[in-house]
Structures are given as structure tokens and as C-alpha cells.
Protein backbone atom coordinates (compact mmCIF):
# COMPACT_ATOMS: atom_id res chain seq x y z
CA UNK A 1 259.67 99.18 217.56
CA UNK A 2 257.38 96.68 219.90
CA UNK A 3 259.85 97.79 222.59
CA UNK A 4 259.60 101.40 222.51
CA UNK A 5 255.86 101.46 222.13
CA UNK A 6 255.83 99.33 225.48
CA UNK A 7 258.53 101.22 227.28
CA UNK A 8 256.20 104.42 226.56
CA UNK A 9 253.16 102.82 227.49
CA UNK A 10 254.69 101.68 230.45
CA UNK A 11 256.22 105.04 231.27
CA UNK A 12 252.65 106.57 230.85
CA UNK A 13 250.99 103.86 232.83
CA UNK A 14 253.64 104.67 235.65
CA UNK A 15 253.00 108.56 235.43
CA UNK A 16 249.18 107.68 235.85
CA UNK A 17 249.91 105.61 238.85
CA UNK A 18 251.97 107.88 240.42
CA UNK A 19 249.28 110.96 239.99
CA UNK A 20 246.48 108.45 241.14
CA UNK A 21 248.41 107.29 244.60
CA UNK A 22 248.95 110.87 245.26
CA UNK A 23 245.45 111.84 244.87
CA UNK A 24 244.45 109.42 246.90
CA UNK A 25 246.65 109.82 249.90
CA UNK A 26 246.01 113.91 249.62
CA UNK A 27 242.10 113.05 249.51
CA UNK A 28 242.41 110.47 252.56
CA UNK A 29 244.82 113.17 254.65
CA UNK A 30 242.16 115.86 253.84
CA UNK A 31 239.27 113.39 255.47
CA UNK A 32 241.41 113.06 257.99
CA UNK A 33 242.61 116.38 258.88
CA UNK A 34 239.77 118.65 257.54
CA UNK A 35 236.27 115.92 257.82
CA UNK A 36 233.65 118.90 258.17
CA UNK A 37 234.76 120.38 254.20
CA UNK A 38 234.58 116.37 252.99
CA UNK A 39 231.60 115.88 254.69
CA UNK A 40 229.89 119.00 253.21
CA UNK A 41 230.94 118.09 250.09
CA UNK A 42 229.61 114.57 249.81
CA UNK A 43 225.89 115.71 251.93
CA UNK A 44 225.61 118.53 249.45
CA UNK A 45 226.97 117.34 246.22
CA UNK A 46 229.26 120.68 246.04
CA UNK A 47 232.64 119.21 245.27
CA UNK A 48 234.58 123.17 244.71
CA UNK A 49 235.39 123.15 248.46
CA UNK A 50 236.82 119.63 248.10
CA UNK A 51 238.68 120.12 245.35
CA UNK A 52 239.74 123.52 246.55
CA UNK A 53 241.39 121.96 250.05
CA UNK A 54 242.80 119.17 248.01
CA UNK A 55 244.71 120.79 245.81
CA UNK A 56 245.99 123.42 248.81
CA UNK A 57 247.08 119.94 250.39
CA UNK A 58 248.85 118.63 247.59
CA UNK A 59 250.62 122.33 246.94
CA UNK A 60 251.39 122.55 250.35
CA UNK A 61 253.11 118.71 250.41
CA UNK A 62 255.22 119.65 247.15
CA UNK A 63 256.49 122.87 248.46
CA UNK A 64 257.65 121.46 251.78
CA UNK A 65 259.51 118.89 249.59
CA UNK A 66 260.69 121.63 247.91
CA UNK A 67 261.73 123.05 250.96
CA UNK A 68 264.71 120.28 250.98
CA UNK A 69 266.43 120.91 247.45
């Protein structure tokens, strides 16, 4: 019972992780690509364009993966 309780928090944990590092690498490829919409964002305290542009990133990565199955 120990076990699966682990094996589920583990799997969780992972999931968490996985979400996290792709936020992250989205939100550093936005600074990157786009700086004037992060910049705005942070200066202003408006964080709808941000989140807006990093969520078209991140839709944009998964359907070009999706391009390839």
C-alpha cells in the first residue's frame, strides 16, 4: 500500500516537473524571441499579454511536434 501511494506521488511529482520545465523554457524563448511584450509586462504589471504569447508559444511547440506523428 506504502508502494502505490509513493509510485503516485512520484508520478504526480514527475507530471509537475515536467509542466514546470516547460513553462520555463516557453517563458525564457518568449524573452528571447518577443523582449518588448515581457518587458511591458513586468514595467506595467499587466501580465494578459504575457500570458497570452506564452501560451501561443507553447501551442505552437506542441503542434509542430504534432506535426511528426
Amino acid at each position: 500500500m506504502f508502494e502505490q501511494r509513493l509510485g503516485r506521488l512520484l508520478s504526480v511529482g514527475g507530471l509537475i516537473a515536467v509542466v514546470a520545465a516547460v513553462l520555463a523554457v516557453a517563458s525564457i524563448w518568449l524573452l528571447l524571441t518577443d523582449p518588448v511584450t515581457v518587458v511591458t509586462a513586468v514595467e506595467g504589471g499587466e501580465i494578459t499579454p504575457f500570458i497570452r504569447e506564452l501560451a501561443k508559444v507553447v501551442y505552437e511547440a506542441i503542434a509542430g511536434l504534432l506535426k511528426y506523428f
